[in-house]
Protein backbone atom coordinates (compact mmCIF):
# COMPACT_ATOMS: atom_id res chain seq x y z
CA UNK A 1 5.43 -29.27 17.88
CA UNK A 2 6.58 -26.11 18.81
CA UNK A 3 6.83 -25.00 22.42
CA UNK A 4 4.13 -22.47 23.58
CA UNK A 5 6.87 -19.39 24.69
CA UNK A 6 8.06 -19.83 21.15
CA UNK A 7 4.79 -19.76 19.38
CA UNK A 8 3.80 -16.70 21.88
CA UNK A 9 7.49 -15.08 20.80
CA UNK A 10 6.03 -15.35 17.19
CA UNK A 11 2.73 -13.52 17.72
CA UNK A 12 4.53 -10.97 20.19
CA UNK A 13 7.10 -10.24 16.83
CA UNK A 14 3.86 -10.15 14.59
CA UNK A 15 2.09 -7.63 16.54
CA UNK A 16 5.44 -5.59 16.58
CA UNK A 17 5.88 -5.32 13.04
CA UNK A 18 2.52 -4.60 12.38
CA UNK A 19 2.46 -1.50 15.03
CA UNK A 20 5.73 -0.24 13.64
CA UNK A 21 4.28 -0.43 9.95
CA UNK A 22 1.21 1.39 11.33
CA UNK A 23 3.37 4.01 12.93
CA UNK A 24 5.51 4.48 9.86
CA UNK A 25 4.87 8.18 8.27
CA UNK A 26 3.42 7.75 4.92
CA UNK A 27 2.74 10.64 2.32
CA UNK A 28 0.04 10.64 -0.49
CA UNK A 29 1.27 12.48 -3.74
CA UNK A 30 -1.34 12.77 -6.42
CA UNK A 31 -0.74 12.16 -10.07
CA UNK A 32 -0.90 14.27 -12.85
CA UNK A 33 -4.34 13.11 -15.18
CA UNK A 34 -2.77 12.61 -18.22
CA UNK A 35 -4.06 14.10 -21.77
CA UNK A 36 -6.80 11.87 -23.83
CA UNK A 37 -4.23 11.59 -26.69
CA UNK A 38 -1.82 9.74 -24.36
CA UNK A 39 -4.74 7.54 -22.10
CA UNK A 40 -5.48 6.20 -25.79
CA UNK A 41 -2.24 5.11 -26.57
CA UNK A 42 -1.97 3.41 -23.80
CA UNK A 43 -4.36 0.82 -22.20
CA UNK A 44 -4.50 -0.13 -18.79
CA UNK A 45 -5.98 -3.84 -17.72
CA UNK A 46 -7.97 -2.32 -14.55
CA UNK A 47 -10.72 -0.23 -14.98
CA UNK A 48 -11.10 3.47 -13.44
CA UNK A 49 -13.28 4.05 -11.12
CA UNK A 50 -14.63 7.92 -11.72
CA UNK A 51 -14.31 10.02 -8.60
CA UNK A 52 -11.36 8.38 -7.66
CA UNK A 53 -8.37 9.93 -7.47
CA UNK A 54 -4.82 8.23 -8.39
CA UNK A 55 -2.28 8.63 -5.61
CA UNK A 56 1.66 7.22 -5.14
CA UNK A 57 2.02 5.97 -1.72
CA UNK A 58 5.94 6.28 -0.38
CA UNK A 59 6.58 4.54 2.90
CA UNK A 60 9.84 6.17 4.56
């Protein structure tokens, strides 16, 4: 069993990471729709949803 300032410790590092994740700058860059000739020749395993558009996320 672990003692309690150590299992409070772990939450306390949790909760960090997760607010310095949060507070991490993040920048959407939006994909080029390809042509129909290429979308045919290749086939993706998840479906599109219309409307939706595809976006790269890069965390810094």
């Amino acid at each position: 069993m672990l003692d309690s300032y150590i299992i409070e410790e772990l939450k306390r590092r949790e909760r960090d990471r997760l607010q310095r994740e949060r507070q991490r700058p993040t920048l959407e860059i939006p994909v080029a729709q390809r042509d129909e000739d290429d979308q045919d020749d290749r086939h993706s395993e998840r479906e599109e949803v219309p409307g939706h558009k595809t976006v790269v996320q890069i965390d810094f």
